[in-house]
N, C-alpha and C. Protein backbone atom coordinates (compact mmCIF):
# COMPACT_ATOMS: atom_id res chain seq x y z
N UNK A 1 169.88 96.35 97.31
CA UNK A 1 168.84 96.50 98.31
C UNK A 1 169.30 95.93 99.65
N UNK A 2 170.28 94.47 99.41
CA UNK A 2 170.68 94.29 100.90
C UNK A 2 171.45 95.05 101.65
N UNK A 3 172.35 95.58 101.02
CA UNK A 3 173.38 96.59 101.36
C UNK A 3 172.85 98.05 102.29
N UNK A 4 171.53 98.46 101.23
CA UNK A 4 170.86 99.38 102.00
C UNK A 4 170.24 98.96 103.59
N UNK A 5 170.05 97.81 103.62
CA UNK A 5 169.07 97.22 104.34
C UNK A 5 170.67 97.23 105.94
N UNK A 6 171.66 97.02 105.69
CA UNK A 6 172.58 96.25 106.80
C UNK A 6 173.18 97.83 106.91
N UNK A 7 173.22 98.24 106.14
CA UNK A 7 173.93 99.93 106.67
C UNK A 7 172.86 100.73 107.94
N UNK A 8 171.53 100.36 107.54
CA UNK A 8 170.42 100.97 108.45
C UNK A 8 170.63 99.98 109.33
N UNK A 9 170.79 99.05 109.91
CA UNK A 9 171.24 98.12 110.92
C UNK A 9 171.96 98.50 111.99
N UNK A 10 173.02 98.87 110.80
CA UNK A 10 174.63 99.78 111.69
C UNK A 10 174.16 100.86 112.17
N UNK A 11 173.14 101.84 111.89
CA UNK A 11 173.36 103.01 112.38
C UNK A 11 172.23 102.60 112.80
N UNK A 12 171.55 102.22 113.42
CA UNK A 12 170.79 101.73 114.81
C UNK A 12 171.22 101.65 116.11
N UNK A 13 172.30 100.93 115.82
CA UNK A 13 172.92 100.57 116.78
C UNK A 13 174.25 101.69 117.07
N UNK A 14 174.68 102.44 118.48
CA UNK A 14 175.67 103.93 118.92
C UNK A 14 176.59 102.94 119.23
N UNK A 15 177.74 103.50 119.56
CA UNK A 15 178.54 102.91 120.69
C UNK A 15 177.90 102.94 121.98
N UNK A 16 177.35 104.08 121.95
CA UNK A 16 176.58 104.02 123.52
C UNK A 16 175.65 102.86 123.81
N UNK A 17 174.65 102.40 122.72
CA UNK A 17 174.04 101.10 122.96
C UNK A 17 174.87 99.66 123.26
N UNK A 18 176.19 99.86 122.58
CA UNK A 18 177.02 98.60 122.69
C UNK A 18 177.44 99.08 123.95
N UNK A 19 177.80 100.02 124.22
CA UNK A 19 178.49 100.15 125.52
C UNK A 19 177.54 99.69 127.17
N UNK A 20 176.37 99.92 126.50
CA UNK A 20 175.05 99.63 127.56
C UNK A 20 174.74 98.22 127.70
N UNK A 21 174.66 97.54 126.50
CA UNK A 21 174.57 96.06 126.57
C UNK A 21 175.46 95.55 126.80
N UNK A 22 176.95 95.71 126.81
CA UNK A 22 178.27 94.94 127.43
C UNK A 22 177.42 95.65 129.00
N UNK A 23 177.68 96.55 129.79
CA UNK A 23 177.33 96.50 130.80
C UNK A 23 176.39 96.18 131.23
N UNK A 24 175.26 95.41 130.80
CA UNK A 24 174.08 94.84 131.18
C UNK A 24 174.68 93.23 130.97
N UNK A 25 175.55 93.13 130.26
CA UNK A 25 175.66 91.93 130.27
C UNK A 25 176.86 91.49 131.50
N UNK A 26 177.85 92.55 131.56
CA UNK A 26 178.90 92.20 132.76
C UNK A 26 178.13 92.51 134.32
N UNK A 27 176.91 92.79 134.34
CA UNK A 27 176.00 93.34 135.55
C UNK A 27 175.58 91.87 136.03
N UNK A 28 174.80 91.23 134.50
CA UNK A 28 173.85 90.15 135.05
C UNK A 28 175.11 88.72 134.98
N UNK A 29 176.33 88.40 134.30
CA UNK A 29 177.24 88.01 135.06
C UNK A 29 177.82 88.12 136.47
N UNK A 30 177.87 89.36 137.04
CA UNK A 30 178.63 89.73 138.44
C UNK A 30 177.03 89.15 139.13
N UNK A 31 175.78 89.55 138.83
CA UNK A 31 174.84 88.92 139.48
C UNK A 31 174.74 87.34 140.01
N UNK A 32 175.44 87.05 138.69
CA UNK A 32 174.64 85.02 138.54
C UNK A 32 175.91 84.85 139.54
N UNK A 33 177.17 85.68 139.41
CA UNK A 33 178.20 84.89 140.52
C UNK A 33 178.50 85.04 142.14
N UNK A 34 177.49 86.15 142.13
CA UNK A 34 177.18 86.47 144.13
C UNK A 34 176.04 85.72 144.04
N UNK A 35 174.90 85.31 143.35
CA UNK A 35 173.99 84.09 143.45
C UNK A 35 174.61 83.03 143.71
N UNK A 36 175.19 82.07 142.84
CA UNK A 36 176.26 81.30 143.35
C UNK A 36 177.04 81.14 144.35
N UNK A 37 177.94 82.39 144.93
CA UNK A 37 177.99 82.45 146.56
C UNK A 37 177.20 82.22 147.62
N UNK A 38 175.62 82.69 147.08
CA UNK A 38 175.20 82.41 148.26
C UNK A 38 174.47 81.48 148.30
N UNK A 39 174.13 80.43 147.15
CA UNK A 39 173.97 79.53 147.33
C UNK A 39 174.69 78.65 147.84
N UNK A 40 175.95 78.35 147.27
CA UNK A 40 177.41 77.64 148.14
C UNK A 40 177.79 78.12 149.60
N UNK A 41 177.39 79.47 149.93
CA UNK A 41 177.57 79.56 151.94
C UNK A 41 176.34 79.03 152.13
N UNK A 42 174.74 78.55 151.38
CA UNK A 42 173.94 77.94 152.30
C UNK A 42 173.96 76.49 152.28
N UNK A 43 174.73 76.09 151.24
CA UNK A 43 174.51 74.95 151.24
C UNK A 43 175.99 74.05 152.26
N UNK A 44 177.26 74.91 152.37
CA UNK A 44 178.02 75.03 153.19
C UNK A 44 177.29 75.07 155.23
N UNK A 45 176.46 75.67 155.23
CA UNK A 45 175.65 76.09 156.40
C UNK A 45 175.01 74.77 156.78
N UNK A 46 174.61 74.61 156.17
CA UNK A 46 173.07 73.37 156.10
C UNK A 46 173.93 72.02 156.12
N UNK A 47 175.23 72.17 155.65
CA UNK A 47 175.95 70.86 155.41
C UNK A 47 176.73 70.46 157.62
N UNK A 48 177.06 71.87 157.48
CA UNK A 48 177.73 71.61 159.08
C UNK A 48 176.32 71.73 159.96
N UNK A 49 175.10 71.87 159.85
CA UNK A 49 173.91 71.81 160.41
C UNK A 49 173.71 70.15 160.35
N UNK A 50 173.92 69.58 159.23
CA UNK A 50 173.59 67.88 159.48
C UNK A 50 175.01 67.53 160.14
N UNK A 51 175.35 68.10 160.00
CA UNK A 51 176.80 67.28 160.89
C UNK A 51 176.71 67.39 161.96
N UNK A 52 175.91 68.30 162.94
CA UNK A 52 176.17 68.55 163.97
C UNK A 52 174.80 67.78 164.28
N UNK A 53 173.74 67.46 163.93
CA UNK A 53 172.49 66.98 164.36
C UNK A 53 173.01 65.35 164.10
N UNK A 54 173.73 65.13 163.31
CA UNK A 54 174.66 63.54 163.46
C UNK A 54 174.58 63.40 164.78
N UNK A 55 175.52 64.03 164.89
CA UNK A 55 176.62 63.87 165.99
C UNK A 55 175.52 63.62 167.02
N UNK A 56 174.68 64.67 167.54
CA UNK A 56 173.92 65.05 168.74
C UNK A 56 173.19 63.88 168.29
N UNK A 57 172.50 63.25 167.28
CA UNK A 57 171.60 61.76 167.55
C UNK A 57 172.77 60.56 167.86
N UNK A 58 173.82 60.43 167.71
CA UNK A 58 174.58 59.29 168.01
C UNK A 58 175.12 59.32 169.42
N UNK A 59 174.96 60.60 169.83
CA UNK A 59 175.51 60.90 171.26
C UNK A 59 173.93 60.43 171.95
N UNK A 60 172.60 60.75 171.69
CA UNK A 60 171.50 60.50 171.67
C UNK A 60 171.43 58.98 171.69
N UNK A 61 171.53 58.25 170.92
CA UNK A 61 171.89 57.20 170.99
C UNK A 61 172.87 55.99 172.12
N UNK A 62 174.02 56.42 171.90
CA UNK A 62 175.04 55.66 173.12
C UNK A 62 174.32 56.03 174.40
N UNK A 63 173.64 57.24 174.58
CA UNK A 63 173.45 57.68 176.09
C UNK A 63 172.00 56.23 176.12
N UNK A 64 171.36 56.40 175.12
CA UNK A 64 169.61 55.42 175.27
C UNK A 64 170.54 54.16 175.26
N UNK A 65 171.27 53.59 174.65
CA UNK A 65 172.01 51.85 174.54
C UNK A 65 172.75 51.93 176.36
N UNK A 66 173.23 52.90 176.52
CA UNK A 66 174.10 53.00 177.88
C UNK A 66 172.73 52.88 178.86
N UNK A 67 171.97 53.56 179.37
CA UNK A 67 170.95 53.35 180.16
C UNK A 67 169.86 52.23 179.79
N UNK A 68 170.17 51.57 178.76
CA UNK A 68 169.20 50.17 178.59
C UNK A 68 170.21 49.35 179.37
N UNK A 69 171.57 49.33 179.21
CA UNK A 69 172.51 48.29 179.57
C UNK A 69 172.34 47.98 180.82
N UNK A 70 172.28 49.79 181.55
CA UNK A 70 172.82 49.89 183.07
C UNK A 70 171.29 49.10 183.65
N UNK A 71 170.50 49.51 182.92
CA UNK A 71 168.95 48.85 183.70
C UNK A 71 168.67 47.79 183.47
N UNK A 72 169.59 46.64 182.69
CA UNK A 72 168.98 45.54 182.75
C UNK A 72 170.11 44.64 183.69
């Protein structure tokens, strides 16, 4: 009876179905890894965005310490 049972299994399943689910599965791989890209160029983006708002508050800075100096 098991035998009957795993042969109807096999012929459920075409090559064409295996062939459909490898490509659904190499689809939603190539997906998750341009997700990943573009998470890593935003987080790349956002990283030289605090670097540059550093910079501009410390320059922000020396200029406010420089004009406290010159005025007292």
């Amino acid at each position: 009876m098991h035998d009957e049972e795993s042969s109807d299994r096999r012929q459920i399943l075409s090559y064409w179905d295996v062939a459909a689910l490898f490509i659904e599965l190499v689809k939603d791989v190539l997906i998750s890894f341009v997700k990943f890209l573009d998470v890593l160029s935003d987080m790349s983006l956002h990283q030289a965005n605090v670097v540059e708002d550093k910079q501009l508050f410390h320059e922000d800075v020396v200029r406010t310490i420089e004009t406290i100096i010159e005025g007292e």
